[in-house]
C-alpha atoms as a PDB file:
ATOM      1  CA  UNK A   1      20.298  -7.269  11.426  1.00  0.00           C
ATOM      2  CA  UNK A   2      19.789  -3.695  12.081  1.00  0.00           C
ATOM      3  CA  UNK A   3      16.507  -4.344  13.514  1.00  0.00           C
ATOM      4  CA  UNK A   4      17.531  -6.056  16.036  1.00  0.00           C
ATOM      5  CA  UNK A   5      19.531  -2.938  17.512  1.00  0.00           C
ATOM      6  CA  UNK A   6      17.923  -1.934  20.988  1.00  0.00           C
ATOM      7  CA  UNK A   7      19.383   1.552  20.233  1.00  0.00           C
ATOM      8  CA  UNK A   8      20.264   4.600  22.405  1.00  0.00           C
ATOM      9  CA  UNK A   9      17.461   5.861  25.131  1.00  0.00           C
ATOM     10  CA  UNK A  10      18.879   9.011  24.955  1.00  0.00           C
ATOM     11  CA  UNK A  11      20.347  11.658  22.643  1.00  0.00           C
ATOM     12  CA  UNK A  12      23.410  11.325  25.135  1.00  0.00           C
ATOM     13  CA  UNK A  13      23.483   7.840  24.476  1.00  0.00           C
ATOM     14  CA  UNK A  14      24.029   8.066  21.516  1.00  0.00           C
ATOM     15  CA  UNK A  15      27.428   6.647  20.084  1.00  0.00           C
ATOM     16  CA  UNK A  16      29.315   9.612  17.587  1.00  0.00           C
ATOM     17  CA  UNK A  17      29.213   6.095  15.421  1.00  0.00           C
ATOM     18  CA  UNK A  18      25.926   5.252  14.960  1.00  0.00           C
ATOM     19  CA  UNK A  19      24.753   8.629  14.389  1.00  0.00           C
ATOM     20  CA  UNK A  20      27.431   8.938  11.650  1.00  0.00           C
ATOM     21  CA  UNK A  21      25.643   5.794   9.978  1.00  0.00           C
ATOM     22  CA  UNK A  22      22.331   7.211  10.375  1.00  0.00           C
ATOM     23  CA  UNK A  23      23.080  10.237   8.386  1.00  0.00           C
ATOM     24  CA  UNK A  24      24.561   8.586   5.955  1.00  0.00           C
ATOM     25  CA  UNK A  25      21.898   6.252   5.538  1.00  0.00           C
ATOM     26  CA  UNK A  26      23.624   3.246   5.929  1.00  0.00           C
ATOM     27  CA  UNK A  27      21.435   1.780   8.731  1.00  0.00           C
ATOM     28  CA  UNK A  28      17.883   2.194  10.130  1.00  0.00           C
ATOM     29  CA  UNK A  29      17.181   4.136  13.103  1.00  0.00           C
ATOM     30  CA  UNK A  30      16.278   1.350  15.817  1.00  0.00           C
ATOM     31  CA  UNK A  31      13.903   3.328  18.054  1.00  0.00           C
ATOM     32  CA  UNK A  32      12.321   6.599  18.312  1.00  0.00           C
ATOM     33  CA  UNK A  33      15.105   8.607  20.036  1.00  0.00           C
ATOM     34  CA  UNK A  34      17.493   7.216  16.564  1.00  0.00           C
ATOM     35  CA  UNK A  35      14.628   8.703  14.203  1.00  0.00           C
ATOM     36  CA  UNK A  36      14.780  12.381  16.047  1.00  0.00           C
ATOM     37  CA  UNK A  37      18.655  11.903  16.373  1.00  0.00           C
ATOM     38  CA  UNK A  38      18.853  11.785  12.301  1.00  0.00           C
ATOM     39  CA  UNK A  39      20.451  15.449  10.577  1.00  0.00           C
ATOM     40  CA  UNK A  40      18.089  15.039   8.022  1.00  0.00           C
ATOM     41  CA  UNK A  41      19.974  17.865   5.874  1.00  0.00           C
ATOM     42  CA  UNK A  42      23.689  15.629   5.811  1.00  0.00           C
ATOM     43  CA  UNK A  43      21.760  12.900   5.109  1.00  0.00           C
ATOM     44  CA  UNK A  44      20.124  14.502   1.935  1.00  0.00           C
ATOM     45  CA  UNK A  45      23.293  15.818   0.818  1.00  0.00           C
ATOM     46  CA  UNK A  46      24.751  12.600   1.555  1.00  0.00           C
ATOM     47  CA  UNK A  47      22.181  10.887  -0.211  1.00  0.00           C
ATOM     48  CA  UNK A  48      22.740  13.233  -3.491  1.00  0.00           C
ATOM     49  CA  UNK A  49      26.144  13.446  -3.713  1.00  0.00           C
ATOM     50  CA  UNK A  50      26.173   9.474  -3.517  1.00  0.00           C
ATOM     51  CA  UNK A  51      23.899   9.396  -6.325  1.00  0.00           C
ATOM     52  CA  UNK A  52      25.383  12.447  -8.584  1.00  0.00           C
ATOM     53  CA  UNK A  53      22.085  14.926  -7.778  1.00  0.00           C
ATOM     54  CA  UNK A  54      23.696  17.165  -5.683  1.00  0.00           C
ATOM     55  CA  UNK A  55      22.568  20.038  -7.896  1.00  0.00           C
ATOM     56  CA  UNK A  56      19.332  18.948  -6.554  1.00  0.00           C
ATOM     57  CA  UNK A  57      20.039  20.112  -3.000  1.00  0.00           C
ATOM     58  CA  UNK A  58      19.731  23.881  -3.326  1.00  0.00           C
ATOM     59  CA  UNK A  59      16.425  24.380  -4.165  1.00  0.00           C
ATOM     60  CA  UNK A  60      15.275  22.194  -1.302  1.00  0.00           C
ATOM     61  CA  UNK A  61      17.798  23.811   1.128  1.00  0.00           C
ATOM     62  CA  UNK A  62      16.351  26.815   0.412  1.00  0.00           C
ATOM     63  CA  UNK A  63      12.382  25.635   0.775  1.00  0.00           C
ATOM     64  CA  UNK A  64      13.748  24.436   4.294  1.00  0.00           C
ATOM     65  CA  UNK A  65      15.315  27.747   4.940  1.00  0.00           C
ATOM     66  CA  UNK A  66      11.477  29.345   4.388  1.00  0.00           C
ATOM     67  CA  UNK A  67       9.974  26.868   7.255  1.00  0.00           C
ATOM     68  CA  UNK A  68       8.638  28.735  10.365  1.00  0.00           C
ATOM     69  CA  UNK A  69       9.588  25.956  12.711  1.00  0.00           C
ATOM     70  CA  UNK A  70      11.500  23.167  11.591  1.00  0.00           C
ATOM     71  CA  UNK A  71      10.880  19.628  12.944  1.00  0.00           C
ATOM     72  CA  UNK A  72      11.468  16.224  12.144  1.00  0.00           C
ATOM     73  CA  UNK A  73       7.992  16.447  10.565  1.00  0.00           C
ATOM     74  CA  UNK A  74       8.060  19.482   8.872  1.00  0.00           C
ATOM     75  CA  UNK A  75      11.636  18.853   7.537  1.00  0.00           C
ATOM     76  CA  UNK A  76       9.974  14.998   6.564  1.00  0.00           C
ATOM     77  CA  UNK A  77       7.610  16.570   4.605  1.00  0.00           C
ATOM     78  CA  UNK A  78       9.667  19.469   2.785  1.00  0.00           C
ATOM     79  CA  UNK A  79      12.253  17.040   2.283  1.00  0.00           C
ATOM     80  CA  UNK A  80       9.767  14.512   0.236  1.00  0.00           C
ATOM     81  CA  UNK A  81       8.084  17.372  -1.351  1.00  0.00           C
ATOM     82  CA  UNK A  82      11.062  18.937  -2.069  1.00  0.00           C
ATOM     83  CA  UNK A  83      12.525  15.484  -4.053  1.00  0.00           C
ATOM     84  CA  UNK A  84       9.377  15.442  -5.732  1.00  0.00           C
ATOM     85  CA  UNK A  85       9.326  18.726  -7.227  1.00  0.00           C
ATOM     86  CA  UNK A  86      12.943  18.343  -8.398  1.00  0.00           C
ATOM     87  CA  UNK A  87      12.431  14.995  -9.927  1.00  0.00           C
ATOM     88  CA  UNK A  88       9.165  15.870 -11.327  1.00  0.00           C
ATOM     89  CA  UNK A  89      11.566  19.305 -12.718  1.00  0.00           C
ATOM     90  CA  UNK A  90      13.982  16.680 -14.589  1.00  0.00           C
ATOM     91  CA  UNK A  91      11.798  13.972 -15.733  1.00  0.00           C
ATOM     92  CA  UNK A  92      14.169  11.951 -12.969  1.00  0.00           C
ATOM     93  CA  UNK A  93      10.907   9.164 -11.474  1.00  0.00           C
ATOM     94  CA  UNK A  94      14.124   6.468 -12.061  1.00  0.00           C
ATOM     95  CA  UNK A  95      15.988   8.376  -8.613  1.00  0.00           C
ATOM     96  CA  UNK A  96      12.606   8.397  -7.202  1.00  0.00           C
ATOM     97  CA  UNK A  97      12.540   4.517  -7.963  1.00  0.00           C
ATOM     98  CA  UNK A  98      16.027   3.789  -7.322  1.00  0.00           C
ATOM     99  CA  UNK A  99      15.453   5.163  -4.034  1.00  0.00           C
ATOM    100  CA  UNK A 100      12.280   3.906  -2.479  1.00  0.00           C
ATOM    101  CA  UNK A 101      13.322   0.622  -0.886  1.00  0.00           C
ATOM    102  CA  UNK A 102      16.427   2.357   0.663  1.00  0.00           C
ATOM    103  CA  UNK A 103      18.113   1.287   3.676  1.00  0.00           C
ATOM    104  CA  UNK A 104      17.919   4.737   5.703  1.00  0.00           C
ATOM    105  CA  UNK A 105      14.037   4.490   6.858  1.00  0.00           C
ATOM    106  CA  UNK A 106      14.239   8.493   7.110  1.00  0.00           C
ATOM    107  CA  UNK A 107      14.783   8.153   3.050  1.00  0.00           C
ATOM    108  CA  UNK A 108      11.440   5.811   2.734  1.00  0.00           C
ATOM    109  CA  UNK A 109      10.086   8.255   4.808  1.00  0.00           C
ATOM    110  CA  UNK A 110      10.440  10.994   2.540  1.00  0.00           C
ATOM    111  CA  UNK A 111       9.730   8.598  -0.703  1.00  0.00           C
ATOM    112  CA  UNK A 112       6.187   8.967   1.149  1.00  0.00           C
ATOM    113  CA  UNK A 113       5.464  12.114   0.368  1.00  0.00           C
ATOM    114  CA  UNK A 114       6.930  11.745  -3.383  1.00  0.00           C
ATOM    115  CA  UNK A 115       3.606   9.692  -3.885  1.00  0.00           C
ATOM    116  CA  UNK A 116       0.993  11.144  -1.187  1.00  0.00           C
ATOM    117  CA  UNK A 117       1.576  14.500  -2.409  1.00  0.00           C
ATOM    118  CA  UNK A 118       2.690  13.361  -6.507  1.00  0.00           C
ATOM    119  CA  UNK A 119      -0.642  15.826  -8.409  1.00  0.00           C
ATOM    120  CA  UNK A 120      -0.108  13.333 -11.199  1.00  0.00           C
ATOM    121  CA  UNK A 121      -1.380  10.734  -9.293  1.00  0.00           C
ATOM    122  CA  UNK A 122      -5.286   9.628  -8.716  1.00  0.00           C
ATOM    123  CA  UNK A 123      -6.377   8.893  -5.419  1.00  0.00           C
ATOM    124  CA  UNK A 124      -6.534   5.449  -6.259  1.00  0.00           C
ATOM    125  CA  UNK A 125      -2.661   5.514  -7.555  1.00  0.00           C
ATOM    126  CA  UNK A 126      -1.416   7.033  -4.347  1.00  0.00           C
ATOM    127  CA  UNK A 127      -3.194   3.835  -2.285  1.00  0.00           C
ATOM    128  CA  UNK A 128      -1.622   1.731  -4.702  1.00  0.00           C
ATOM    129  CA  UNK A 129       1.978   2.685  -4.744  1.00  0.00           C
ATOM    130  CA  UNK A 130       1.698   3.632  -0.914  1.00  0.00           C
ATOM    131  CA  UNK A 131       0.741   0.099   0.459  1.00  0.00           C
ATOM    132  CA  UNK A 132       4.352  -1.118   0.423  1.00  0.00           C
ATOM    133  CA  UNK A 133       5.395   2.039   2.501  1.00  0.00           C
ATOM    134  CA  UNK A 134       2.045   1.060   4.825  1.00  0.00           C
ATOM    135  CA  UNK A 135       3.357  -2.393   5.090  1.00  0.00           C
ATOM    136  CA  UNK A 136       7.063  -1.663   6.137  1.00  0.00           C
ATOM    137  CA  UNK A 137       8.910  -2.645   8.435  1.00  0.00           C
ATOM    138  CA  UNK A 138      10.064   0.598  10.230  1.00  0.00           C
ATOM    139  CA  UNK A 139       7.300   2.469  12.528  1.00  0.00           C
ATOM    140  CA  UNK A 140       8.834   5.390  11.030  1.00  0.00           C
ATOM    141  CA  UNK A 141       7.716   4.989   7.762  1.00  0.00           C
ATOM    142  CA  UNK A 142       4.174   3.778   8.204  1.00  0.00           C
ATOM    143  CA  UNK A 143       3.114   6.454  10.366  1.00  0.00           C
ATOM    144  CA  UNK A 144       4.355   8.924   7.682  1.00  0.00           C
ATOM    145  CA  UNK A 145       2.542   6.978   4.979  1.00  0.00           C
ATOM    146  CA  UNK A 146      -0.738   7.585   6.232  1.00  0.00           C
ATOM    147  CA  UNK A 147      -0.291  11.210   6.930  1.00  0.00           C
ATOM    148  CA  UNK A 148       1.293  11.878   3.058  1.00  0.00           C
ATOM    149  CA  UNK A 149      -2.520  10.430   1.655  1.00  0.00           C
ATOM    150  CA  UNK A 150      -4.701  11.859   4.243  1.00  0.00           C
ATOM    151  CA  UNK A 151      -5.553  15.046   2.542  1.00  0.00           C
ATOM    152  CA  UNK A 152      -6.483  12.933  -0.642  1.00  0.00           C
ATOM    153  CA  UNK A 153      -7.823  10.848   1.862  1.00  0.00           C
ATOM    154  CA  UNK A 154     -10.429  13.476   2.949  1.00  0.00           C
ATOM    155  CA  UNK A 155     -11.049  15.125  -0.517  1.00  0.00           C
ATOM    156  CA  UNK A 156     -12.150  11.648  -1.630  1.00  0.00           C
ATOM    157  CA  UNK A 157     -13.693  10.387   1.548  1.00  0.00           C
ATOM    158  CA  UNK A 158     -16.248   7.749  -0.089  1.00  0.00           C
ATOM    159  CA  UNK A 159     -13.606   6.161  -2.459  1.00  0.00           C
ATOM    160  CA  UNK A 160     -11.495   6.179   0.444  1.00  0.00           C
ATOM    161  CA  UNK A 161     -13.192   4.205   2.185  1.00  0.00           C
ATOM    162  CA  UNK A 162     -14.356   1.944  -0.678  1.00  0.00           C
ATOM    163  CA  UNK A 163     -10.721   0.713  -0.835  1.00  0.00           C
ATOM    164  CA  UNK A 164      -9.727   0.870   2.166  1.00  0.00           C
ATOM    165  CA  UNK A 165     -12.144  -1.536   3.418  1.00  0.00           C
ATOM    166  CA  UNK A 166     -10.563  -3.974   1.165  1.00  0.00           C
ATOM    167  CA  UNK A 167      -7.274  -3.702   2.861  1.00  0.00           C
ATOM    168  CA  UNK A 168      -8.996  -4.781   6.173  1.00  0.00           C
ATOM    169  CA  UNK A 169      -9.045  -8.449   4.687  1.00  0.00           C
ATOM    170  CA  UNK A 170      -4.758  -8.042   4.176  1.00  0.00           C
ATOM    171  CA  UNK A 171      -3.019 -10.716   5.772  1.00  0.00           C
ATOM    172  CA  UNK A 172      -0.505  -8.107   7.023  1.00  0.00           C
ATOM    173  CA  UNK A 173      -1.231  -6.545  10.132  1.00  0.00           C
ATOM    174  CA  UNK A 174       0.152  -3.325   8.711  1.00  0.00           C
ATOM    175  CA  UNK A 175      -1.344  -2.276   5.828  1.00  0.00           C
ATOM    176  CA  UNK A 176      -5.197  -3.449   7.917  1.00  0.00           C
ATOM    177  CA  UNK A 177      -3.756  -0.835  10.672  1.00  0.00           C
ATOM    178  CA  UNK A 178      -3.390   1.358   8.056  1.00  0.00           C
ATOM    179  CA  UNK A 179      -7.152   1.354   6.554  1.00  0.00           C
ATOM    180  CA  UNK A 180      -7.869   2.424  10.298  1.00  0.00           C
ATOM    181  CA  UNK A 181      -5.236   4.536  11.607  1.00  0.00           C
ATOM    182  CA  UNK A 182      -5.264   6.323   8.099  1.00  0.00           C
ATOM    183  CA  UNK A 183      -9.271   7.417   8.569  1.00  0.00           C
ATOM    184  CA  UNK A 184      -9.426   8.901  12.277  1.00  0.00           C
ATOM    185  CA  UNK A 185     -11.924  11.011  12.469  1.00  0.00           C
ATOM    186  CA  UNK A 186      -9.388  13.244  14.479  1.00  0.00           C
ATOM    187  CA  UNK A 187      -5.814  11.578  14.537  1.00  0.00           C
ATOM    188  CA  UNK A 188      -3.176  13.060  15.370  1.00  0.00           C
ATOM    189  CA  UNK A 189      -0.907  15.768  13.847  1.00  0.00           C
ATOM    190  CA  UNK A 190      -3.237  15.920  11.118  1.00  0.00           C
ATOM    191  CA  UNK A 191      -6.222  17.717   9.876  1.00  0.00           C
ATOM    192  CA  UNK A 192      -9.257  16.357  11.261  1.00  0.00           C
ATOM    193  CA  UNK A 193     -11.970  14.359   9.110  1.00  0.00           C
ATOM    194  CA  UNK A 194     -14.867  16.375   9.571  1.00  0.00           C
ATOM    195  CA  UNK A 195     -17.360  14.098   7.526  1.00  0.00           C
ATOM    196  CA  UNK A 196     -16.202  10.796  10.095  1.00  0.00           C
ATOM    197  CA  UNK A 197     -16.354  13.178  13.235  1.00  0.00           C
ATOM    198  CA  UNK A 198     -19.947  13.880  12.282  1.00  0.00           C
ATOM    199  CA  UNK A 199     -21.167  10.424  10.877  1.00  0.00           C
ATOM    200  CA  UNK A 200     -18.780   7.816  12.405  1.00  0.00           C
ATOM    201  CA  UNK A 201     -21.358   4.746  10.725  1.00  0.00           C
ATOM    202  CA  UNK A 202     -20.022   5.714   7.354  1.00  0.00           C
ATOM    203  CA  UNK A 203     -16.158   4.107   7.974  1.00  0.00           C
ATOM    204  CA  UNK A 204     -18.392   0.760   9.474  1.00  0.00           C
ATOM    205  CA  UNK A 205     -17.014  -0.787   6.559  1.00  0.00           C
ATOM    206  CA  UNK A 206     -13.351  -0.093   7.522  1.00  0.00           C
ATOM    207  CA  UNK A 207     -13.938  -0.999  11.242  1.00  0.00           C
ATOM    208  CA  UNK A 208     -16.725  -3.989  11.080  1.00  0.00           C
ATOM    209  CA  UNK A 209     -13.928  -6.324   9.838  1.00  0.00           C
ATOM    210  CA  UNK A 210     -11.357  -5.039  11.990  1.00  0.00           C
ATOM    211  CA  UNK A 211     -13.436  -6.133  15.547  1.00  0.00           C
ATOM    212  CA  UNK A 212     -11.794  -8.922  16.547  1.00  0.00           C
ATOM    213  CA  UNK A 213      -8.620  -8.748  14.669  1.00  0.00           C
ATOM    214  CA  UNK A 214      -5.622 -10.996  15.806  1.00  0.00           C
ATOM    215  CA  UNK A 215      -3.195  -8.052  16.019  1.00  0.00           C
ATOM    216  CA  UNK A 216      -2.530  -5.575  18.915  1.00  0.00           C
ATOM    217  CA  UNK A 217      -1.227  -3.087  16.720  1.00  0.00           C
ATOM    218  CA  UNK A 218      -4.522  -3.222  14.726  1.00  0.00           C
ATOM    219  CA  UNK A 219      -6.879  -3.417  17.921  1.00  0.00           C
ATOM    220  CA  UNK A 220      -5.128  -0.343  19.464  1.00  0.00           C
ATOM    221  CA  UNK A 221      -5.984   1.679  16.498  1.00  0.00           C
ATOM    222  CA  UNK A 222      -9.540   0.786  15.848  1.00  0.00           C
ATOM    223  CA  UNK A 223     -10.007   1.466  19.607  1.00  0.00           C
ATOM    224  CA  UNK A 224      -8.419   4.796  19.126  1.00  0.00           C
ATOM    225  CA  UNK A 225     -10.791   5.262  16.196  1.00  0.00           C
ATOM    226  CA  UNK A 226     -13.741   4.859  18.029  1.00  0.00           C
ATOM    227  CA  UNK A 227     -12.434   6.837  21.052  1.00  0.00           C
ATOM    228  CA  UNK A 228     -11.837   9.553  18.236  1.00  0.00           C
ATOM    229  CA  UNK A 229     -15.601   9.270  17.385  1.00  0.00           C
ATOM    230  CA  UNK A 230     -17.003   9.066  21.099  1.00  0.00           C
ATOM    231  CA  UNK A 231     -15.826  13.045  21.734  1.00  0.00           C
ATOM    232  CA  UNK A 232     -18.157  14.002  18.890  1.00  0.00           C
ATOM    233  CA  UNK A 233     -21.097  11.245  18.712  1.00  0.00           C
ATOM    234  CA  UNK A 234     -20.573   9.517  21.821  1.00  0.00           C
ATOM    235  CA  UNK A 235     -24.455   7.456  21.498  1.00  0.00           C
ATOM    236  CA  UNK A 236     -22.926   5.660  18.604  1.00  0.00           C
ATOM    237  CA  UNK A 237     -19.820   4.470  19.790  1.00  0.00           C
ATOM    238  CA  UNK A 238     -21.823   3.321  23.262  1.00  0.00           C
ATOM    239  CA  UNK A 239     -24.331   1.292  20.940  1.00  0.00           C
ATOM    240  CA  UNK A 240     -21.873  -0.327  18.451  1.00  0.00           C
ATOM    241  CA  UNK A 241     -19.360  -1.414  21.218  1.00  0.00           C
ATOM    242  CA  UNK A 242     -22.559  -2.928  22.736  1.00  0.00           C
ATOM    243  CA  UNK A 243     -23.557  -4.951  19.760  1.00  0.00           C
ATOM    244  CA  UNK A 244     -19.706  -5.676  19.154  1.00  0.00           C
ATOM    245  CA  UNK A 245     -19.823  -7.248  22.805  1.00  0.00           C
ATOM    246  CA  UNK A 246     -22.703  -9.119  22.252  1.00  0.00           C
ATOM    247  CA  UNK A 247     -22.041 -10.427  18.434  1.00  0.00           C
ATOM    248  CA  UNK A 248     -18.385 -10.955  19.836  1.00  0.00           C
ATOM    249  CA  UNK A 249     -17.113 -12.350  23.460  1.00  0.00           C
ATOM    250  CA  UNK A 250     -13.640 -12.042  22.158  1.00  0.00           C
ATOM    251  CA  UNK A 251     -10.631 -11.119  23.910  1.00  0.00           C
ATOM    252  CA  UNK A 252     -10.402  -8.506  20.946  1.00  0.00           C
ATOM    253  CA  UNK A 253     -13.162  -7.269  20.854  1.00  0.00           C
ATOM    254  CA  UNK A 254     -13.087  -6.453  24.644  1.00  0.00           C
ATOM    255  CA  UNK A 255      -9.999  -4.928  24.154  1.00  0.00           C
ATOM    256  CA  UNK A 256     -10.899  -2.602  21.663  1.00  0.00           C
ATOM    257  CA  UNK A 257     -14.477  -1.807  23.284  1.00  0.00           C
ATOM    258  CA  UNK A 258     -12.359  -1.042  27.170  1.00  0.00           C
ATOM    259  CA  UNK A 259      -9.748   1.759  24.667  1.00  0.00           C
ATOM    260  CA  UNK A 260     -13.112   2.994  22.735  1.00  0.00           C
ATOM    261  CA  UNK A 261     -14.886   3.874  25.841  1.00  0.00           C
ATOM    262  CA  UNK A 262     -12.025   5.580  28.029  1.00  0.00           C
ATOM    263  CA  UNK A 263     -13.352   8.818  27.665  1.00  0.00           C
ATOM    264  CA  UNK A 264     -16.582   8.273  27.940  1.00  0.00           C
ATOM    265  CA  UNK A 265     -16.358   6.451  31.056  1.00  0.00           C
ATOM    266  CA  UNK A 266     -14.066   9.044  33.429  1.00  0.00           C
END
């Protein structure tokens, strides 16, 4: 129902309402100018209090209190850490549990980081238990997911990979955007892959599958991908959007070959 929300265009837009639901977490925020709007701190303490933890809150008010700059990001990720640490503290993974399908996508978001960043969990683990975050709903919450993993991501490039390729074949549109978007060589807001930026062939696995792919969403990233990979080793990108073309006449694949080459060709 929520979803379906156009929500406000502006912070002035607004309604004293909806906001008042957002930081309680008893809706989703419908657009991007919602998911900035959110107090992030009420809705933690909301969130707590609701669930008798609010002797939890102190210790993370005070690791938000140490940020430089706080941001919607930065407060995302001290937030999630934050939970983790606490929970991790008080042998509590059933609030961590309890709490991962929540309504409030700003709450899911933060679950994120609970796994992405859990040192108890294997690379492999952290894939697992991420893919339902990957294949939500919210835009929020699946551009978070990636970024939680992608230092594991890096650390363990080849197994990386090795999995990820598998969730190219996923019937959800999603969690194959993820197995791209998640392995930019550069992305964005996040620490560049250094290994893909200098041998692009090596995520072929990832993007082969991913060529003609039925989805926008999908297309748009493995164009960006290759973009990514044309500032750095441009002669590859030119060659394998040439073979794409000619292995492929697709509407797709012409789509994704026109985003890969818009730097190289102004």
């Amino acid at each position: 129902m929520e979803q379906k929300r156009k929500g406000a265009r502006s912070l002035k837009d607004l309604s004293p309402e909806i906001l008042d639901l957002l930081n309680k977490g008893e809706i989703e925020s419908a657009n991007l100018t919602e998911w900035l709007a959110v107090n992030q701190t009420v809705l933690l303490e909301n969130l707590l209090r609701k669930n008798n933890r609010l002797h939890y809150l102190e210790p993370i008010l005070a690791e938000i209190g140490n940020l430089k700059k706080q941001t919607t990001n930065t407060l995302n990720e001290t937030i999630g850490i934050g939970l983790l640490d606490v929970c991790l503290r008080n042998k509590d993974n059933q609030f961590l549990h309890d709490i991962s399908s929540h309504t409030s996508d700003s709450i899911r978001c933060w679950m994120t980081y609970t796994i992405g960043r859990n040192p108890q969990l294997s690379l492999s683990q952290k894939l697992e238990k991420i893919q339902p975050f990957a294949a939500d709903t919210h835009f929020g919450v699946r551009e978070i997911s990636w970024m939680t993993v992608r230092p594991s991501i890096i650390e363990n490039l080849e197994e990386s990979l090795r999995i990820l390729s598998g969730w190219t074949l996923s019937e959800n549109e999603n969690i194959r955007r993820f197995a791209s978007e998640a392995t930019r060589p550069r992305g964005v807001w996040c620490e560049h892959i250094e290994a893909l930026k200098t041998n692009p062939e090596l995520a072929l696995p990832i993007l082969e599958p991913l060529k003609t792919d039925s989805s926008k969403y999908v297309c748009d990233s493995v164009g960006n991908w290759l973009n990514d990979a044309s500032k750095s080793q441009p002669q590859f990108v030119i060659e394998l959007c040439s073979k794409w073309e000619k292995e492929s006449p697709s509407k797709a694949t012409s789509y994704i070959v026109k985003k890969a080459l818009r730097t190289l060709n102004k």
